[in-house]
N, C-alpha and C. Protein backbone atom coordinates (compact mmCIF):
# COMPACT_ATOMS: atom_id res chain seq x y z
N UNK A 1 -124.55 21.93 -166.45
CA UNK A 1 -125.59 20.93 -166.47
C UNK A 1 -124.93 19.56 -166.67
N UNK A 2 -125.52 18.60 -165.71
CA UNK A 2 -125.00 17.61 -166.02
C UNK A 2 -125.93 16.17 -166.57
N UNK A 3 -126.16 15.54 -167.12
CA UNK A 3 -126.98 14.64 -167.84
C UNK A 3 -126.63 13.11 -167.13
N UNK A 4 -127.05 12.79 -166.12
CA UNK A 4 -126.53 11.29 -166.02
C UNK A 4 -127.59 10.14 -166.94
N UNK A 5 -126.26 8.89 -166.80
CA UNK A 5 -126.58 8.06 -167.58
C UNK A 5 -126.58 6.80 -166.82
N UNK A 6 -127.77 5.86 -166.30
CA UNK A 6 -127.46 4.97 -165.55
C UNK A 6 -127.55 3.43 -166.59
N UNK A 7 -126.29 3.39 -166.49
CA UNK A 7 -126.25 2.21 -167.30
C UNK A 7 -125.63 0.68 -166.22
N UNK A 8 -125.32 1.01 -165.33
CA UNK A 8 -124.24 0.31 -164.30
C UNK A 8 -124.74 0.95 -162.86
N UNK A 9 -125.20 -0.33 -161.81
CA UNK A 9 -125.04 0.17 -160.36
C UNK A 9 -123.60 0.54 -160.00
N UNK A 10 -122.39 0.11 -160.91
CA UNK A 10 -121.04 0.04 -160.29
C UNK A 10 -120.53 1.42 -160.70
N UNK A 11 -121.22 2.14 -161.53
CA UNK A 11 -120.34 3.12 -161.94
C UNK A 11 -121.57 4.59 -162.20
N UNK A 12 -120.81 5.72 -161.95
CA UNK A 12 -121.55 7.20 -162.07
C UNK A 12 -120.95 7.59 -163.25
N UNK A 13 -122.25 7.43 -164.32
CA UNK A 13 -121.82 7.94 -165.93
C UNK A 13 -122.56 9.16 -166.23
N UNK A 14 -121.70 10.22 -166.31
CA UNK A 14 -122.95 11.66 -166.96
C UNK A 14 -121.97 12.30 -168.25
N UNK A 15 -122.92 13.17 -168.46
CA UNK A 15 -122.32 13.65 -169.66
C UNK A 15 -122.25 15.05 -169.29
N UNK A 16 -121.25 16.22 -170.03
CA UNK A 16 -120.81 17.47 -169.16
C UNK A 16 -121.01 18.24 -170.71
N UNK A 17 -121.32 19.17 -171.03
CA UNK A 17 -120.87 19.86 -172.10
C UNK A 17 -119.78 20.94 -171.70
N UNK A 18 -119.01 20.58 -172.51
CA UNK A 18 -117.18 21.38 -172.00
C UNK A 18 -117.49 22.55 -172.37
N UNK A 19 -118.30 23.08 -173.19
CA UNK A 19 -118.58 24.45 -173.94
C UNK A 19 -118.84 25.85 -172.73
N UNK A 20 -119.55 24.75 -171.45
CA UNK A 20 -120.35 25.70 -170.33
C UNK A 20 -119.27 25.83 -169.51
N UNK A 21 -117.69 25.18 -169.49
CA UNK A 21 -117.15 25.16 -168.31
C UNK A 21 -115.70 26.05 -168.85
N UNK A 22 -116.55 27.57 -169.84
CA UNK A 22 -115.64 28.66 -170.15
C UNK A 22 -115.21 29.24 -168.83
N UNK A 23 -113.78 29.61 -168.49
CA UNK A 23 -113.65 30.93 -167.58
C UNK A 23 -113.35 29.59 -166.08
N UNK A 24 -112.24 29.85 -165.36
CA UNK A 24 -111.54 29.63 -164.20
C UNK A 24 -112.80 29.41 -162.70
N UNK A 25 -113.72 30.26 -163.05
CA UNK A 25 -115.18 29.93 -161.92
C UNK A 25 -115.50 29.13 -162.59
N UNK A 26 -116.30 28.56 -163.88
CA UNK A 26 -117.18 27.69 -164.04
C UNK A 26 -116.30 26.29 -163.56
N UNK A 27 -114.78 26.13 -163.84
CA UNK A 27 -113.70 24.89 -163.96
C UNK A 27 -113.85 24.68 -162.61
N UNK A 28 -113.40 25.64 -161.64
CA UNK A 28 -113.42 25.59 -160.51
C UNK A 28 -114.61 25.18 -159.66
N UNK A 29 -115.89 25.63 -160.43
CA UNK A 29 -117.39 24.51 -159.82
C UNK A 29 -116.99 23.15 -160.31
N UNK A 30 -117.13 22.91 -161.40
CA UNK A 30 -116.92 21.68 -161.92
C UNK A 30 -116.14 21.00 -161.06
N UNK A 31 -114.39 21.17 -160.60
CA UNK A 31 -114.13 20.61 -159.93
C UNK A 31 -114.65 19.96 -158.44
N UNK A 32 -115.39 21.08 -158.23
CA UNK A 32 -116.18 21.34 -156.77
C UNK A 32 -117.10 19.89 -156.62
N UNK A 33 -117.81 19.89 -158.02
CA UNK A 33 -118.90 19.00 -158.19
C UNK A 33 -118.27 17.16 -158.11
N UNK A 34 -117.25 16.81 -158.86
CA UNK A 34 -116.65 15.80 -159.16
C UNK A 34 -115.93 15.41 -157.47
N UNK A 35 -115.26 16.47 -156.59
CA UNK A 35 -115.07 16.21 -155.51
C UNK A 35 -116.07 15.99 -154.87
N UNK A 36 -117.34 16.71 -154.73
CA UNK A 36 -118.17 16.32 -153.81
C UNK A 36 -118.70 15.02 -154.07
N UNK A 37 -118.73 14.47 -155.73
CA UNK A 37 -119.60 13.29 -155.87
C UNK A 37 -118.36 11.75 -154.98
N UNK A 38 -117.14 11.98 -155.61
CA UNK A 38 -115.81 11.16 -155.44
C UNK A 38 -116.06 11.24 -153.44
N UNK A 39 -115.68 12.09 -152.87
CA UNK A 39 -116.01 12.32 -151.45
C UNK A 39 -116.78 11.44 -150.67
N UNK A 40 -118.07 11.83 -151.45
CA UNK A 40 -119.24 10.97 -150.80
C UNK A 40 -119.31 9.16 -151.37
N UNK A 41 -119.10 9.09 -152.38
CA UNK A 41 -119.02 7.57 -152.84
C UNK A 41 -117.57 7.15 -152.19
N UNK A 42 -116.46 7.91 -151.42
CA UNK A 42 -115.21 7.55 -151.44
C UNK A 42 -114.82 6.61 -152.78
N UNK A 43 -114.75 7.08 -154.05
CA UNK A 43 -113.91 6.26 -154.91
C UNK A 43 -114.02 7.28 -156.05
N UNK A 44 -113.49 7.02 -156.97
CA UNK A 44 -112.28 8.10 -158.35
C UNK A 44 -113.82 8.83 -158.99
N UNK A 45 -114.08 9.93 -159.49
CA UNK A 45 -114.66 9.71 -160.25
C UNK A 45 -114.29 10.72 -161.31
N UNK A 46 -114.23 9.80 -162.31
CA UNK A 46 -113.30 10.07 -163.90
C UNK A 46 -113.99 11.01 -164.63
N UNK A 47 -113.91 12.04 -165.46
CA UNK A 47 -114.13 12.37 -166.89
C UNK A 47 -113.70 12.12 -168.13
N UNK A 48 -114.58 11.65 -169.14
CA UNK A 48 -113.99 11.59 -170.41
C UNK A 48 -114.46 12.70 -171.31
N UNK A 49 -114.16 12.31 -172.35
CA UNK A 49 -114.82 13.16 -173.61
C UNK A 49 -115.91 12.65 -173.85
N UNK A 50 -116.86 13.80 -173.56
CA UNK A 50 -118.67 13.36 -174.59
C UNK A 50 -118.21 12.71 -175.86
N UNK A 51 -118.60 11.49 -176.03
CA UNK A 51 -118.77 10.84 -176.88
C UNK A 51 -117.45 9.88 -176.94
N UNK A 52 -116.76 9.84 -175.74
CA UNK A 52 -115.58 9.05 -175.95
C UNK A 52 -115.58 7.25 -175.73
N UNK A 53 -114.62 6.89 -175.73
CA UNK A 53 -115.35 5.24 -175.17
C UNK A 53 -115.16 5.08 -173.65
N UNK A 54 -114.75 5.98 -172.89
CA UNK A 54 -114.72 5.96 -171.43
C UNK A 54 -113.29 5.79 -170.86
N UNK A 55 -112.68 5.18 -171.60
CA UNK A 55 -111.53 4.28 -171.21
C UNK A 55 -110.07 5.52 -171.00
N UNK A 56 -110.65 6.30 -171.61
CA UNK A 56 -109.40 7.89 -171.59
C UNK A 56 -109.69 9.09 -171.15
N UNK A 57 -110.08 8.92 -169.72
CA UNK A 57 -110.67 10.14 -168.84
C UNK A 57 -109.48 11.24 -169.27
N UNK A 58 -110.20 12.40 -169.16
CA UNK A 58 -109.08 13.83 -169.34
C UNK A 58 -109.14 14.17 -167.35
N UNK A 59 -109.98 14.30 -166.80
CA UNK A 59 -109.34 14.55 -165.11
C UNK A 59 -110.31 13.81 -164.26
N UNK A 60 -110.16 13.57 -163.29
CA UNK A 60 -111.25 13.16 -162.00
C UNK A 60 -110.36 13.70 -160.94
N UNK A 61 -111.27 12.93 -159.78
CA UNK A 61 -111.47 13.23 -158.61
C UNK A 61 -110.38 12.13 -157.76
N UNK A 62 -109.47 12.10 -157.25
CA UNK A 62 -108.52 11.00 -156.81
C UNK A 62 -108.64 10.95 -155.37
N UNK A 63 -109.20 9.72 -154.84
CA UNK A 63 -109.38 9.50 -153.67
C UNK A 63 -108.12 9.68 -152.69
N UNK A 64 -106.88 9.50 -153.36
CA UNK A 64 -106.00 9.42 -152.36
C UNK A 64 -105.28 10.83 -151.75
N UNK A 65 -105.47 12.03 -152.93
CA UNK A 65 -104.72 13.16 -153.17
C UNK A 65 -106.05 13.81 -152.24
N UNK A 66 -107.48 13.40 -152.95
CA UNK A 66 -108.16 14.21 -152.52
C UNK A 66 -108.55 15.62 -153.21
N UNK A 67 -108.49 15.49 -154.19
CA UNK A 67 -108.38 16.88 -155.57
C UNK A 67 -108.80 16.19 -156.77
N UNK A 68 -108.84 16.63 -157.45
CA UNK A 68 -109.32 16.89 -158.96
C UNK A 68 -107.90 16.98 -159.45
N UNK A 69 -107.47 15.85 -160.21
CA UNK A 69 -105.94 15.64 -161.08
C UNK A 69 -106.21 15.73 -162.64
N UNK A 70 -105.69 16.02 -163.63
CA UNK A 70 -105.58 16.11 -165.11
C UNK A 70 -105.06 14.60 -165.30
N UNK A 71 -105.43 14.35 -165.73
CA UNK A 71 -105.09 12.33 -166.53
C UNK A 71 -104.68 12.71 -168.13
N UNK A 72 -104.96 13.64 -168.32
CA UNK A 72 -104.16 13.39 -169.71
C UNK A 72 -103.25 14.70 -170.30
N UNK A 73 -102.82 14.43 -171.24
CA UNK A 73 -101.20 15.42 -171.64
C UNK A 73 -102.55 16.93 -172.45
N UNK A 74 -102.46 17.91 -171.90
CA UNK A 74 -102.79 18.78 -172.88
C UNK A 74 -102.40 19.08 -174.28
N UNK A 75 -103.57 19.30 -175.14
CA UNK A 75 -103.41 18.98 -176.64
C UNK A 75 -102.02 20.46 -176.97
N UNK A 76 -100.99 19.91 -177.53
CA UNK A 76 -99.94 20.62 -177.94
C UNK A 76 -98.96 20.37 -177.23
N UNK A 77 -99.11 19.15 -176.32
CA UNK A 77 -98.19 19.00 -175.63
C UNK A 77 -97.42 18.10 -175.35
N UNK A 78 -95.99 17.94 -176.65
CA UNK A 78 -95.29 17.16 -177.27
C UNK A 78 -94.27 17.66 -177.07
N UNK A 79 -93.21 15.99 -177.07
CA UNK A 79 -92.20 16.36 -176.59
C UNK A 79 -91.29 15.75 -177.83
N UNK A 80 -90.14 16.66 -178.52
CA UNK A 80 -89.58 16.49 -179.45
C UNK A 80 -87.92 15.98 -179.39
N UNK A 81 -87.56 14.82 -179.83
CA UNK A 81 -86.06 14.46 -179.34
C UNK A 81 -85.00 15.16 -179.95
């Protein structure tokens, strides 16, 4: 389920609960969904964290690749000198 939020003509803001997108099929719709929206607008469209300030998407949709990319480091995943 997705909850949009129209706060901006410039931008597609919704909210996702991560809880529903258990198990490799639900991730794999999700991705499905973020491509089809990115596709049709031709331009990025980002995820953040529910409740985040927007500015630190965890993956979107990349116009140039054409896929669904990870934008941020998975939690545990540090690199030690």
């Amino acid at each position: 389920m997705a909850i949009f939020r129209f706060h901006s003509a410039d931008e597609i803001d919704f909210d996702v609960d991560l809880r529903e997108l258990q198990g490799q099929d639900r991730l794999d719709l999700f991705c499905e969904f973020l491509s089809a929206i990115g596709r049709q607008v031709a331009k990025p469209v980002l995820m953040s964290s529910e409740g985040g300030d927007g500015h630190h998407p965890l993956l979107g949709f990349d116009v140039e690749s054409d896929r669904v990319v990870l934008l941020a480091k998975p939690f545990g995943n540090t690199v030690s000198s």
